[in-house]
PDB file of N, CA and C in Angstrom:
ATOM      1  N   UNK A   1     137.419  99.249 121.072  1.00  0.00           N
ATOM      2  CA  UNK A   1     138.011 100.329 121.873  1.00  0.00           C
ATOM      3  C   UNK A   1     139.540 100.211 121.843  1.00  0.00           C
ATOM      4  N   UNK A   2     139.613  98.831 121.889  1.00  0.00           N
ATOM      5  CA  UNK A   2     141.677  98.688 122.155  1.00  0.00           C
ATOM      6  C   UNK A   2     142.048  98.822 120.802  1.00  0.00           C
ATOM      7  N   UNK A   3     141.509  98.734 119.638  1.00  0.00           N
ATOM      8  CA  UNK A   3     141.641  98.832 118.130  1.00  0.00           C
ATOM      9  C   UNK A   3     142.082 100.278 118.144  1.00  0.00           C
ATOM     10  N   UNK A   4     141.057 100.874 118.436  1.00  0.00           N
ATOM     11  CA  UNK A   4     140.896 102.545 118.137  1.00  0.00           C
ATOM     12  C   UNK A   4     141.618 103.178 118.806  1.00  0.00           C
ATOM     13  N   UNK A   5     141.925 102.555 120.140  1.00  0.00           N
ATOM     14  CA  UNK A   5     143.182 103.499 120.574  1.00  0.00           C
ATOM     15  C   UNK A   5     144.579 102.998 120.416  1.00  0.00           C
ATOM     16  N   UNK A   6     145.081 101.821 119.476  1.00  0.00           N
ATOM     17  CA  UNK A   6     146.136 101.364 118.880  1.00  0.00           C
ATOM     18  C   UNK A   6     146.562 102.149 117.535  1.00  0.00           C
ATOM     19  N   UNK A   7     145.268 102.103 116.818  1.00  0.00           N
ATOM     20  CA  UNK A   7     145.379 103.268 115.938  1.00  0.00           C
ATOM     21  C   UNK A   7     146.012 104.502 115.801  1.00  0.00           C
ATOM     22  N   UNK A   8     144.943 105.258 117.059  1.00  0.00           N
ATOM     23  CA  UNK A   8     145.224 106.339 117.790  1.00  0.00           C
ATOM     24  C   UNK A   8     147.490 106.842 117.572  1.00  0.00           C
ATOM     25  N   UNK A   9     147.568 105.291 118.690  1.00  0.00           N
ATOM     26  CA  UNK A   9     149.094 105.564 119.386  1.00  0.00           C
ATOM     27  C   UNK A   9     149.616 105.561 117.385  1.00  0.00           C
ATOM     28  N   UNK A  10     149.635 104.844 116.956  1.00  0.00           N
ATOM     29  CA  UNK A  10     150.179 104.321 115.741  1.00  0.00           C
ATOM     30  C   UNK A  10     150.530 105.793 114.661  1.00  0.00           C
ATOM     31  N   UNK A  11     149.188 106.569 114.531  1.00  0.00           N
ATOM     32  CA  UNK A  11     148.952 108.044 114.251  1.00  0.00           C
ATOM     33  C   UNK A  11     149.912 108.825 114.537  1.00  0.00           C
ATOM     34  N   UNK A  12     150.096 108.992 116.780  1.00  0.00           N
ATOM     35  CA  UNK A  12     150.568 109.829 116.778  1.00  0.00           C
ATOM     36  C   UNK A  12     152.215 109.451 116.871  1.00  0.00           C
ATOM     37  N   UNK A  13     152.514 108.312 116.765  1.00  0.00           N
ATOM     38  CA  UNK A  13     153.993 107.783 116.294  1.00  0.00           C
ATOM     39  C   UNK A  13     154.507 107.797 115.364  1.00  0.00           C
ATOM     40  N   UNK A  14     153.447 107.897 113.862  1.00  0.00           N
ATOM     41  CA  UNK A  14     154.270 108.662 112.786  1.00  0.00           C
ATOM     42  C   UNK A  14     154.431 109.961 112.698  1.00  0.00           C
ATOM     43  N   UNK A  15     153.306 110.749 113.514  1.00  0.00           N
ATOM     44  CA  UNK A  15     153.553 112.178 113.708  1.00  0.00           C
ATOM     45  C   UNK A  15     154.629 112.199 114.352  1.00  0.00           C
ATOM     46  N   UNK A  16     154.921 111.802 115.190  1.00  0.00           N
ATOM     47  CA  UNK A  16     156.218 112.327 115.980  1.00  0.00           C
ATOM     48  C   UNK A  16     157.395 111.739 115.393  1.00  0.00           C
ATOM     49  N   UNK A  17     157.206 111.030 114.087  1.00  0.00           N
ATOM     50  CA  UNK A  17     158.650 110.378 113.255  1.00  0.00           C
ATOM     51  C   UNK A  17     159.001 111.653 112.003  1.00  0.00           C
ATOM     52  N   UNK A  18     157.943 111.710 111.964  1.00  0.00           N
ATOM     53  CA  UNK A  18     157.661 113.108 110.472  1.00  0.00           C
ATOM     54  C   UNK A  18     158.327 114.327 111.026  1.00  0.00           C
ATOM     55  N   UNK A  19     157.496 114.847 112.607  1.00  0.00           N
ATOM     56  CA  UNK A  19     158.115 115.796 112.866  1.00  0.00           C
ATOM     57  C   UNK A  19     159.538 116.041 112.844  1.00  0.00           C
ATOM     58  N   UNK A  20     159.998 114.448 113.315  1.00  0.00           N
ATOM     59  CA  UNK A  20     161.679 114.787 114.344  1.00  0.00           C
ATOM     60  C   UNK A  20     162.541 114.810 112.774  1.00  0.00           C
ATOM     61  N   UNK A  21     161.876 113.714 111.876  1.00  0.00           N
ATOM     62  CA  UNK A  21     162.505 113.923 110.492  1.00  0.00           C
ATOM     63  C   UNK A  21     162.643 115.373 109.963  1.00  0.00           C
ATOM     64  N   UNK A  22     161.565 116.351 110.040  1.00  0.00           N
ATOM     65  CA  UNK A  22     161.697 117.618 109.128  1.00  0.00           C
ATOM     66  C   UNK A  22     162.324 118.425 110.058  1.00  0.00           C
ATOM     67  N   UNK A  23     162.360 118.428 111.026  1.00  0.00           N
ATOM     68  CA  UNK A  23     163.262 119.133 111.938  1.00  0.00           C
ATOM     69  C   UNK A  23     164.736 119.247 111.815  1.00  0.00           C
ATOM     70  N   UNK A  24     165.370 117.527 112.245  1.00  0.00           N
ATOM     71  CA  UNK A  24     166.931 117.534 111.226  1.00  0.00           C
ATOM     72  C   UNK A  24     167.285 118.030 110.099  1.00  0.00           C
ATOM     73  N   UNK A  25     165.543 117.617 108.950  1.00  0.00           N
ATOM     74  CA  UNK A  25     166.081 118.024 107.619  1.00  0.00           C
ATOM     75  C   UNK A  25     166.601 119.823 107.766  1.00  0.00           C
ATOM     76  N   UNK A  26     165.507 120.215 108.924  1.00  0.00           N
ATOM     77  CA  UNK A  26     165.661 121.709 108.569  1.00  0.00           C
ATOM     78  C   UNK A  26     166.752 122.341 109.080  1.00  0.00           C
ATOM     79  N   UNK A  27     166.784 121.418 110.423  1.00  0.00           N
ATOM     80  CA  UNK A  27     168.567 122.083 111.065  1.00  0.00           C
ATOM     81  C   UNK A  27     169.800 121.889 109.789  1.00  0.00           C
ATOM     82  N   UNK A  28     169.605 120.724 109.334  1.00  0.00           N
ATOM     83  CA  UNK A  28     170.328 120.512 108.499  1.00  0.00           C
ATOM     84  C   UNK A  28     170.483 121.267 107.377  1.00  0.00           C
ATOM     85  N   UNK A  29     169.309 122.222 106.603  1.00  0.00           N
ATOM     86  CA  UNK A  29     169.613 123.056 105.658  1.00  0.00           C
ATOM     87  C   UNK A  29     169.896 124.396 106.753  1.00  0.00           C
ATOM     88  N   UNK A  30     169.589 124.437 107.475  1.00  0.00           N
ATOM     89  CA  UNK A  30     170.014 126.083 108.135  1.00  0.00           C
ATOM     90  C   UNK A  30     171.521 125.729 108.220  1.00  0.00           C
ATOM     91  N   UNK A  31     171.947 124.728 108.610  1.00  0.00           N
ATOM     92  CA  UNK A  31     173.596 124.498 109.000  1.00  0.00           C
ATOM     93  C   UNK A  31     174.622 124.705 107.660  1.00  0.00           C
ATOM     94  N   UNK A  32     174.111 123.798 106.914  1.00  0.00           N
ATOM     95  CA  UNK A  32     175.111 123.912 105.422  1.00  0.00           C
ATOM     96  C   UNK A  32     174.358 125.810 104.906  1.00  0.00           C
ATOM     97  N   UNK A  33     173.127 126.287 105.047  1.00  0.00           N
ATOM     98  CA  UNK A  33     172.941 127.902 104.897  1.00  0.00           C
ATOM     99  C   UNK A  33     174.719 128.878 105.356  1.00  0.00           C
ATOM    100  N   UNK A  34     174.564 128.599 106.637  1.00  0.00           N
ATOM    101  CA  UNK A  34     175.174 129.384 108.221  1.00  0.00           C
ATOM    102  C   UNK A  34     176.737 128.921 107.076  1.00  0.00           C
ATOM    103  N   UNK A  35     177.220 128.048 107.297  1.00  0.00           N
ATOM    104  CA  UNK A  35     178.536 126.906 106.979  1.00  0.00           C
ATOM    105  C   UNK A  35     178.630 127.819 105.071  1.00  0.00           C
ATOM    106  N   UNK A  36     177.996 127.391 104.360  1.00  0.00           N
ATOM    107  CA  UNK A  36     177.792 127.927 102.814  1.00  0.00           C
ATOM    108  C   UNK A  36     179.125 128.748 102.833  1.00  0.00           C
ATOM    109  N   UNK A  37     179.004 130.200 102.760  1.00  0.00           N
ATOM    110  CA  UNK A  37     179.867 131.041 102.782  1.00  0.00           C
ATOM    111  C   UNK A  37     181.306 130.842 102.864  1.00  0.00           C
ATOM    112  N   UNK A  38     181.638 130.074 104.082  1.00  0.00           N
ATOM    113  CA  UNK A  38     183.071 130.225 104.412  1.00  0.00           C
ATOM    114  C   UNK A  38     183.493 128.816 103.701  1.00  0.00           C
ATOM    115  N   UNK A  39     182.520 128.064 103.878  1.00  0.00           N
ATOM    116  CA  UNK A  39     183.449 126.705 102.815  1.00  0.00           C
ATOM    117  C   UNK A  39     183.866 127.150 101.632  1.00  0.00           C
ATOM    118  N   UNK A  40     183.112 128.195 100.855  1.00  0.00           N
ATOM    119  CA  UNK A  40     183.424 128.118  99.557  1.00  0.00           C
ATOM    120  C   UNK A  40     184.058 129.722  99.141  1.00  0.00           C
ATOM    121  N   UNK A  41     184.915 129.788 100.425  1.00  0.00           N
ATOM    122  CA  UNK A  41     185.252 131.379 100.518  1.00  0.00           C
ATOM    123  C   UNK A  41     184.714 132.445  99.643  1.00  0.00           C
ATOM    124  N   UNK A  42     183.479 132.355  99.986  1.00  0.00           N
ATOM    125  CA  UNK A  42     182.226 133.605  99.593  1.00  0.00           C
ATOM    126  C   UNK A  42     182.582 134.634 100.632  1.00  0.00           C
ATOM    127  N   UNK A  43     181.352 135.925 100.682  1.00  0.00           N
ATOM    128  CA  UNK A  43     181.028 136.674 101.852  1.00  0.00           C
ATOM    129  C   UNK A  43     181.887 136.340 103.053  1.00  0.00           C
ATOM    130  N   UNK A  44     182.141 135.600 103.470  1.00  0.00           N
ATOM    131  CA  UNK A  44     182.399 134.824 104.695  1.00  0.00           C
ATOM    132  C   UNK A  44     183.660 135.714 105.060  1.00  0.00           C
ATOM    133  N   UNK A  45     184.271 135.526 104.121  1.00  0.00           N
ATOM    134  CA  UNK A  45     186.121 135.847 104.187  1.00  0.00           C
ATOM    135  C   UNK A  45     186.181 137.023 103.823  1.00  0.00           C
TER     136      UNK A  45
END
């Protein structure tokens, strides 16, 4: 029982490492997206 619910926690602690990871990754491509333009005086300007 204490196995299976160590497991359990272990599971949902890489889930919640994966999530918070693809999340930054994704803020992180929306930011350099948003940012793109005016760094490289495209559209922006």
């Amino acid at each position: 029982m204490s196995a299976a619910r160590q497991a359990c926690f272990a599971a949902q602690g890489t889930i919640d490492i994966i999530m918070t990871t693809t999340q930054s990754l994704f803020t992180h491509v929306v930011n350099n997206m948003a940012k793109t333009p005016y760094v490289d005086g495209g559209p922006g300007r």
